[in-house]
C-alpha atoms as a PDB file:
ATOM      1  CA  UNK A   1       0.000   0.000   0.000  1.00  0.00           C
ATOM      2  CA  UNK A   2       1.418   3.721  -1.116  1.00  0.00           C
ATOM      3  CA  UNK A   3       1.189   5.775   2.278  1.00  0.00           C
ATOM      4  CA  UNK A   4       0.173   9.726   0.293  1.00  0.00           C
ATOM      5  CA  UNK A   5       1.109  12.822   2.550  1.00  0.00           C
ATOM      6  CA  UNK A   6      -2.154  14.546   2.786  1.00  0.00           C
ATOM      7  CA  UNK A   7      -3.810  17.295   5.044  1.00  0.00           C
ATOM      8  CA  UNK A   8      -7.359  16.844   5.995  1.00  0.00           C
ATOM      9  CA  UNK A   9      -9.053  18.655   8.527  1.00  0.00           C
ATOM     10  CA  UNK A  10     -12.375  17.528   9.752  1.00  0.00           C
ATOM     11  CA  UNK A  11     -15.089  18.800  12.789  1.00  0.00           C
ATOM     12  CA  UNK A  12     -17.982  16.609  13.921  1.00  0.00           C
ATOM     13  CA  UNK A  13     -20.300  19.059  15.781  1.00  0.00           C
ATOM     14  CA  UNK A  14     -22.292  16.372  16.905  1.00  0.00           C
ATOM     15  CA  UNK A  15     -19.381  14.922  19.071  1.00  0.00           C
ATOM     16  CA  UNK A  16     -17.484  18.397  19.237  1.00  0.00           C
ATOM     17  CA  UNK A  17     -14.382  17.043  17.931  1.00  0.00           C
ATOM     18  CA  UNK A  18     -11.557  18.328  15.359  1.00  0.00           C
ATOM     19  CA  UNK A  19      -9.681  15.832  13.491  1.00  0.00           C
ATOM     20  CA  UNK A  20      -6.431  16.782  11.554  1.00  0.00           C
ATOM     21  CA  UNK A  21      -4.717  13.579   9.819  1.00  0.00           C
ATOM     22  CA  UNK A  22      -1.179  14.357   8.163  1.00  0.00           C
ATOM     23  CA  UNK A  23      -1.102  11.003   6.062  1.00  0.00           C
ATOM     24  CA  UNK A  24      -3.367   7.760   5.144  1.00  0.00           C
ATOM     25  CA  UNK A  25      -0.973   5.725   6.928  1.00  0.00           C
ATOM     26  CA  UNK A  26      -3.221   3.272   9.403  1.00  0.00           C
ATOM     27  CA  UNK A  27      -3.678   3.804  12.578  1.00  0.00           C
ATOM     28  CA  UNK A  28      -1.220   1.902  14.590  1.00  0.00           C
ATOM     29  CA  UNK A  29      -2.465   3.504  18.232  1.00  0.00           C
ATOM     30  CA  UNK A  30      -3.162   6.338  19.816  1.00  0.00           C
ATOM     31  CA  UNK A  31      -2.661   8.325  23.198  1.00  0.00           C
ATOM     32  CA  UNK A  32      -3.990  11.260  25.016  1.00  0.00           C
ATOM     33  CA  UNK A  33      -1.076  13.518  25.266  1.00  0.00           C
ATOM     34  CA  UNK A  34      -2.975  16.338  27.344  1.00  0.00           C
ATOM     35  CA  UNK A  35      -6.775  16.962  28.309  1.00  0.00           C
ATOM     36  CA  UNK A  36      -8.800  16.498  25.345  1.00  0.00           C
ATOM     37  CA  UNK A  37      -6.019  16.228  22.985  1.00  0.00           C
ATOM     38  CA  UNK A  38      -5.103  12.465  21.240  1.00  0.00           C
ATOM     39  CA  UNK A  39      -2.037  11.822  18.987  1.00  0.00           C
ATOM     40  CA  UNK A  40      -2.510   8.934  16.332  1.00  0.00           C
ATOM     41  CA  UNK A  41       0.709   7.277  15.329  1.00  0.00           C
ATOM     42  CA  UNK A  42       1.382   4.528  12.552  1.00  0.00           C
ATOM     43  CA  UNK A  43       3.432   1.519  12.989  1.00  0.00           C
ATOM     44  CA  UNK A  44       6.798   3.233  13.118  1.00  0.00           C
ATOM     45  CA  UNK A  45       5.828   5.796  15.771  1.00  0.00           C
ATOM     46  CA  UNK A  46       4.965   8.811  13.557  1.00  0.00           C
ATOM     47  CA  UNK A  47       2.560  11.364  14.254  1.00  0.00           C
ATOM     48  CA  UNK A  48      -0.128  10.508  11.580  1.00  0.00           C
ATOM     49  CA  UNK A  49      -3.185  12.300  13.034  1.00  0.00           C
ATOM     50  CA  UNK A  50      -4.254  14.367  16.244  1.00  0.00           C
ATOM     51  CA  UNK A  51      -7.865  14.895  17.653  1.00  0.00           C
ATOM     52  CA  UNK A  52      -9.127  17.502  19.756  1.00  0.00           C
ATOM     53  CA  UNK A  53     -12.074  17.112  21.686  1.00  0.00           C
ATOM     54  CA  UNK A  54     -14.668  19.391  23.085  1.00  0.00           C
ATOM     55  CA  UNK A  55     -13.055  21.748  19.951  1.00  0.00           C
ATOM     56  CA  UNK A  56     -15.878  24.084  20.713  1.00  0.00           C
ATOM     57  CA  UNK A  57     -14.627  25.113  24.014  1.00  0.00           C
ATOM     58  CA  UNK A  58     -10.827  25.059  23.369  1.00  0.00           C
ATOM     59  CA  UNK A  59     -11.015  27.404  19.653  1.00  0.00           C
ATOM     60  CA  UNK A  60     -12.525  30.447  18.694  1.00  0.00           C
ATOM     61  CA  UNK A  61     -14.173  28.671  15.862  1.00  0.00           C
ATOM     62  CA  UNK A  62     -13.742  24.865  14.758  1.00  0.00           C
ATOM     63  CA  UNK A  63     -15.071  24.883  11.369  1.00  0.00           C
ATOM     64  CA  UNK A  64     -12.908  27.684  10.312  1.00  0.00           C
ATOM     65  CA  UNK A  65      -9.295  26.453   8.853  1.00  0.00           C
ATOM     66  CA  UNK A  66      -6.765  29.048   7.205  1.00  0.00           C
ATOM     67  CA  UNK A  67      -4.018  27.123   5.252  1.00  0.00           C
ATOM     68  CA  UNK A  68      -0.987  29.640   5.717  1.00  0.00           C
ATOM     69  CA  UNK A  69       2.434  28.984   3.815  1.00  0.00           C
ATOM     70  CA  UNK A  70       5.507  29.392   6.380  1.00  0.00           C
ATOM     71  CA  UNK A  71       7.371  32.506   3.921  1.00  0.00           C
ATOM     72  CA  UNK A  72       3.371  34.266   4.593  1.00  0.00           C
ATOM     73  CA  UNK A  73       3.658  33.413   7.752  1.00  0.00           C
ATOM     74  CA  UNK A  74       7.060  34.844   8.187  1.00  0.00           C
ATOM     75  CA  UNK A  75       6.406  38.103   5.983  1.00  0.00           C
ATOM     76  CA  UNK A  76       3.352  38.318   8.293  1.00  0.00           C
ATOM     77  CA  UNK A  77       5.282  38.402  12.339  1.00  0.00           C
ATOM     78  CA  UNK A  78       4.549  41.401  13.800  1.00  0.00           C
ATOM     79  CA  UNK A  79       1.608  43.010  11.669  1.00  0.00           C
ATOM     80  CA  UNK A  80      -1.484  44.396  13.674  1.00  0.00           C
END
């Protein structure tokens, strides 16, 4: 099986979670790092996904995602 790098970003208001995976590796296991925050990792111990729960309470707003480029970023530091 091909393992693609992708980015996919996902909220499920009915559970009040926030999914990000960073690849379509499978799910080896996961672990809650901190309070309301799991890390998915495949078989050789990468990060492949992290979940948030109650996303609600923890972000300003869950549905919204910016995709920002590091050099926009960058250019970016320090404007009000």
């Amino acid at each position: 099986m091909s393992i693609t790098p992708i980015m996919k970003v996902t909220y499920d208001s009915q559970s009040d979670r926030v999914r990000i995976l960073f690849s379509n590796a499978p799910i080896e296991r996961s672990a809650a790092e901190a309070a309301g925050l799991t890390l998915d990792y495949d078989d050789k111990g990468h990060v492949v996904g992290l979940e948030l729960a109650q996303a609600s309470l923890r972000m300003h707003d869950p549905r919204a995602v910016e995709f920002v480029e590091e050099s926009d970023a960058i250019a970016n530091e320090g404007v009000a």
